[in-house]
C-alpha atoms as a PDB file:
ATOM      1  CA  UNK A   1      92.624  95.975 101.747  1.00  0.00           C
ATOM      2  CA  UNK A   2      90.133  95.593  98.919  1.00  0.00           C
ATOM      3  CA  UNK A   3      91.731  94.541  95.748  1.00  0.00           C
ATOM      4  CA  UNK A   4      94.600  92.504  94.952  1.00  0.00           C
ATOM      5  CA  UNK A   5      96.596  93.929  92.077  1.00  0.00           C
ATOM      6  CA  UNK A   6      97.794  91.972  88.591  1.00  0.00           C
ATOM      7  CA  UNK A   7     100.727  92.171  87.516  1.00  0.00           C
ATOM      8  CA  UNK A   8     100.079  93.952  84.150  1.00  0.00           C
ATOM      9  CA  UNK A   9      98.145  96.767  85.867  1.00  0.00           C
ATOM     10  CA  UNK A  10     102.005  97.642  87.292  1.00  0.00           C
ATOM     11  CA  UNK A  11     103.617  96.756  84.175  1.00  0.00           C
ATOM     12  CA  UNK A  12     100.942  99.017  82.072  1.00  0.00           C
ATOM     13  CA  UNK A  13     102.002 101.733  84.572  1.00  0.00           C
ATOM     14  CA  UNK A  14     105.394 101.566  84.561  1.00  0.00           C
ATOM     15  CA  UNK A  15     104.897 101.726  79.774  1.00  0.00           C
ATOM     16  CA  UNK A  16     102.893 104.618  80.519  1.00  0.00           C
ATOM     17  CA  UNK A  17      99.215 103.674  80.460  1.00  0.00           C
ATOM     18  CA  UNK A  18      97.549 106.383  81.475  1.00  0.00           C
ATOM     19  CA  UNK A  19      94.702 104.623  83.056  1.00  0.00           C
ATOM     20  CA  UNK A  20      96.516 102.142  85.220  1.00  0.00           C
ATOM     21  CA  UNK A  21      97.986 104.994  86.830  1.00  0.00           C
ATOM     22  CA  UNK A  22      95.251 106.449  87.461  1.00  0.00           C
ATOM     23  CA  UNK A  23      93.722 102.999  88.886  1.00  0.00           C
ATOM     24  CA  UNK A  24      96.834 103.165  91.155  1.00  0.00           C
ATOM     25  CA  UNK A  25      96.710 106.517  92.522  1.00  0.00           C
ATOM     26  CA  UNK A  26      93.025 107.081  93.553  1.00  0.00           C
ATOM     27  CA  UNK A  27      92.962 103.211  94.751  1.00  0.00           C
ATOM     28  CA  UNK A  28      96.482 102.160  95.474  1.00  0.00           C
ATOM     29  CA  UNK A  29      95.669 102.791  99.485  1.00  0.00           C
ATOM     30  CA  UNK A  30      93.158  99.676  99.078  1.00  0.00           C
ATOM     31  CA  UNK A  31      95.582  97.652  97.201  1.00  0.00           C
ATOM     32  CA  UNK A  32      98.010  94.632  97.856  1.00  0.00           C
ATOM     33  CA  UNK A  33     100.399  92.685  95.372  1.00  0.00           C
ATOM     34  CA  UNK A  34     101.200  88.928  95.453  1.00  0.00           C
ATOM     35  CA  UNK A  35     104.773  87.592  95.656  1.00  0.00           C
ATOM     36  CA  UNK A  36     104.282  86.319  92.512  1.00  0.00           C
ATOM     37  CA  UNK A  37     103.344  89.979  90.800  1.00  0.00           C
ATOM     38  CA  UNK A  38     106.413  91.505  92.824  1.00  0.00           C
ATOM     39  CA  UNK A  39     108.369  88.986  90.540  1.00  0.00           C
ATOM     40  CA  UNK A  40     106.778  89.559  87.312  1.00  0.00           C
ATOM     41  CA  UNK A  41     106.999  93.529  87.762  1.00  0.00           C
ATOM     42  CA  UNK A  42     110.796  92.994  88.835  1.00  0.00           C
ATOM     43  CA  UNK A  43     111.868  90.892  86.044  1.00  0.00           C
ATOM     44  CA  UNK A  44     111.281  94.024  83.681  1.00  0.00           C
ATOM     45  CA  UNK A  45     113.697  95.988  85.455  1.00  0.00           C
ATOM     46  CA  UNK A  46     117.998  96.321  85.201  1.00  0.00           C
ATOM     47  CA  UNK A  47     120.264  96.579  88.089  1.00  0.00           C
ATOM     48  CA  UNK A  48     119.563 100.332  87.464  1.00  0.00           C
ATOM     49  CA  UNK A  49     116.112 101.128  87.232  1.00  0.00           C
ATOM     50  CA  UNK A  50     115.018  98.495  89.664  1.00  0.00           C
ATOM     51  CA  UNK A  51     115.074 100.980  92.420  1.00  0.00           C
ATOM     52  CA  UNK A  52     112.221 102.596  90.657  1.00  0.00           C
ATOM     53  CA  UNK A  53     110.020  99.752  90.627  1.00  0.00           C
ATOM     54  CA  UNK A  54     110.868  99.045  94.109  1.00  0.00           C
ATOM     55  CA  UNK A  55     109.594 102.171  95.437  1.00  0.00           C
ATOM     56  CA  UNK A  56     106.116 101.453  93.983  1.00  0.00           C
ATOM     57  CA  UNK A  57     105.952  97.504  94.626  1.00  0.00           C
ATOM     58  CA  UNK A  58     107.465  98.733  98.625  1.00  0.00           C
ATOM     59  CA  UNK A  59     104.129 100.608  98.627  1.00  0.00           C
ATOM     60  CA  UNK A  60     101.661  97.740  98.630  1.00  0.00           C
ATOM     61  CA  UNK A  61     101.536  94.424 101.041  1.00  0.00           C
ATOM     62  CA  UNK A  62     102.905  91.735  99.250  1.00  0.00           C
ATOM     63  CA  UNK A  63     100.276  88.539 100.084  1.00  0.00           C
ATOM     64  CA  UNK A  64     102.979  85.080 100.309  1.00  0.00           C
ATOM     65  CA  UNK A  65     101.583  81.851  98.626  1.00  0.00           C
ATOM     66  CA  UNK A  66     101.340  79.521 101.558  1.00  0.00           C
ATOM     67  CA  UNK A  67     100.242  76.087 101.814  1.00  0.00           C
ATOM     68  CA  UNK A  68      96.418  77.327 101.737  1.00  0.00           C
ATOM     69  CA  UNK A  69      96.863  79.250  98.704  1.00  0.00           C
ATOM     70  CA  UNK A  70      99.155  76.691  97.114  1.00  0.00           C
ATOM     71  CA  UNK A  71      96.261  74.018  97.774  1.00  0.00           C
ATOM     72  CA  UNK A  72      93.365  76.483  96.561  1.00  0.00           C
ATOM     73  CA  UNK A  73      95.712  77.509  93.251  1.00  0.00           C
ATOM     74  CA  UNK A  74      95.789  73.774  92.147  1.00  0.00           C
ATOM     75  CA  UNK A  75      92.567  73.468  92.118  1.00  0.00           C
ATOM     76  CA  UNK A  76      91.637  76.335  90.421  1.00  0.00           C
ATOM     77  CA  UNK A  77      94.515  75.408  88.001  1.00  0.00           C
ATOM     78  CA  UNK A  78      92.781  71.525  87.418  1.00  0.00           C
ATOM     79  CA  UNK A  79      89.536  73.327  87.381  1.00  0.00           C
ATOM     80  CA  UNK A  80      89.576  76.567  85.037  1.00  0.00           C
ATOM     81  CA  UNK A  81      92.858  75.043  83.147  1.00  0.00           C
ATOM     82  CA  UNK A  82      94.931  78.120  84.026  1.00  0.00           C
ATOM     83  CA  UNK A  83      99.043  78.849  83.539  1.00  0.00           C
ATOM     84  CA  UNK A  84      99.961  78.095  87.470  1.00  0.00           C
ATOM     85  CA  UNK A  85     100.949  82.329  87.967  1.00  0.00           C
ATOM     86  CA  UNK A  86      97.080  82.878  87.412  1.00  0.00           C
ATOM     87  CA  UNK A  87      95.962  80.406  88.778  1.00  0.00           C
ATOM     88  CA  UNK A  88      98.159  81.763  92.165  1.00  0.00           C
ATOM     89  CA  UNK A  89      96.948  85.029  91.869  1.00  0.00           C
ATOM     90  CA  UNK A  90      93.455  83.683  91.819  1.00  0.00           C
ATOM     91  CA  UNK A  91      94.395  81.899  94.920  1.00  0.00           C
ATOM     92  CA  UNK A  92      95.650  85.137  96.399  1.00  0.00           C
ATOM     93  CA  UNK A  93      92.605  86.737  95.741  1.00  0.00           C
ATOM     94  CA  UNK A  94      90.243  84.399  96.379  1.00  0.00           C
ATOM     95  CA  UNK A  95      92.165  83.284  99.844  1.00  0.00           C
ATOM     96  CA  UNK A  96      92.320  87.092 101.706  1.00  0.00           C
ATOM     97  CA  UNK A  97      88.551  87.992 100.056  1.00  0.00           C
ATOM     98  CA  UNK A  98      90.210  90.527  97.794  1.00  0.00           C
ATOM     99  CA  UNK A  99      88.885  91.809  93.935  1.00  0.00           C
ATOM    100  CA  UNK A 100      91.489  91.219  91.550  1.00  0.00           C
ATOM    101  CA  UNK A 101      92.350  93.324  89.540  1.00  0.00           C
ATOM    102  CA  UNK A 102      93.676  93.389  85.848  1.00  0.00           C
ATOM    103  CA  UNK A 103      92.732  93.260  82.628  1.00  0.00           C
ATOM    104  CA  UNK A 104      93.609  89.739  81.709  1.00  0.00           C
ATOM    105  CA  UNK A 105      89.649  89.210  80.651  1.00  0.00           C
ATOM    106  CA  UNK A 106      91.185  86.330  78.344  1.00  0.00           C
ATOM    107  CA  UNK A 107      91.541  84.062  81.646  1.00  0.00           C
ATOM    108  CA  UNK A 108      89.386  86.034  83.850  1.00  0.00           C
ATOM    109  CA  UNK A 109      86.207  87.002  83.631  1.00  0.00           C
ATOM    110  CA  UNK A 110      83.835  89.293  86.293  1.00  0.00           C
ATOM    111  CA  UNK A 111      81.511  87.345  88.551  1.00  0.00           C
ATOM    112  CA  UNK A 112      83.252  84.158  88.622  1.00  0.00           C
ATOM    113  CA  UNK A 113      85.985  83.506  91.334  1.00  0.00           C
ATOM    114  CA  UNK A 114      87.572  85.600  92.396  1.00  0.00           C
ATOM    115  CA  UNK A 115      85.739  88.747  92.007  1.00  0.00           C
ATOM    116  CA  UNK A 116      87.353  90.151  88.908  1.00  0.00           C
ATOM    117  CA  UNK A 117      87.724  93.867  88.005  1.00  0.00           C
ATOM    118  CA  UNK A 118      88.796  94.889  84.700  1.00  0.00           C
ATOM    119  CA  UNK A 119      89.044  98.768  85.458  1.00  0.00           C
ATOM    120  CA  UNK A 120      90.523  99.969  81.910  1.00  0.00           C
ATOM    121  CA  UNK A 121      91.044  98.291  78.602  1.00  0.00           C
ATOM    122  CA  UNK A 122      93.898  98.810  76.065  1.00  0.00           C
END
């Protein structure tokens, strides 16, 4: 696995951004998803398209938040001031030595930590 993946790189893919997909398909091989990012993606989802998501999210590793990552994620969240999900992904990232991946450049930023990745802008 290289990169960990953000939540709104799914979401942007599931509205229709072109380039997320694109992120997905030639990369998605390299990819992995947090807990946390199989939530987000979920919550957007009814009782009847949810089967959709979950054939994508199914796809990718989903990385738990254990006691290591919990530990690292607070902090990075006392540290950098970010919302606790970020902060966990950051964690995630950070933890298994993985790029995230997103385009959240409003908390994260490239060569800080974790190695950031903004591959598309909207």
């Amino acid at each position: 696995m290289k990169y960990l993946l953000d939540s709104v790189v799914l979401i942007d893919h599931f509205n229709g951004i072109e380039a997320a997909t694109a992120f997905i398909a030639e990369h998605g091989s390299q990819c992995a998803i947090s807990v946390i990012t199989r939530a987000e993606v979920l919550v957007g989802f009814t009782g009847e398209t949810e089967p959709l998501a979950l054939e994508l999210l199914n796809v990718f590793a989903a990385l738990p938040v254990t006691a290591e990552v919990a530990d690292l994620a607070a902090a990075l969240r006392r540290t950098q001031r970010w919302k606790l999900p970020d902060a966990l992904q950051a964690a995630i990232a950070t933890h298994h030595g993985l790029t995230l991946v997103t385009r959240n450049t409003r908390d994260f930023s490239t060569g800080g930590t974790p190695d950031v990745l903004v591959p598309y802008r909207v």
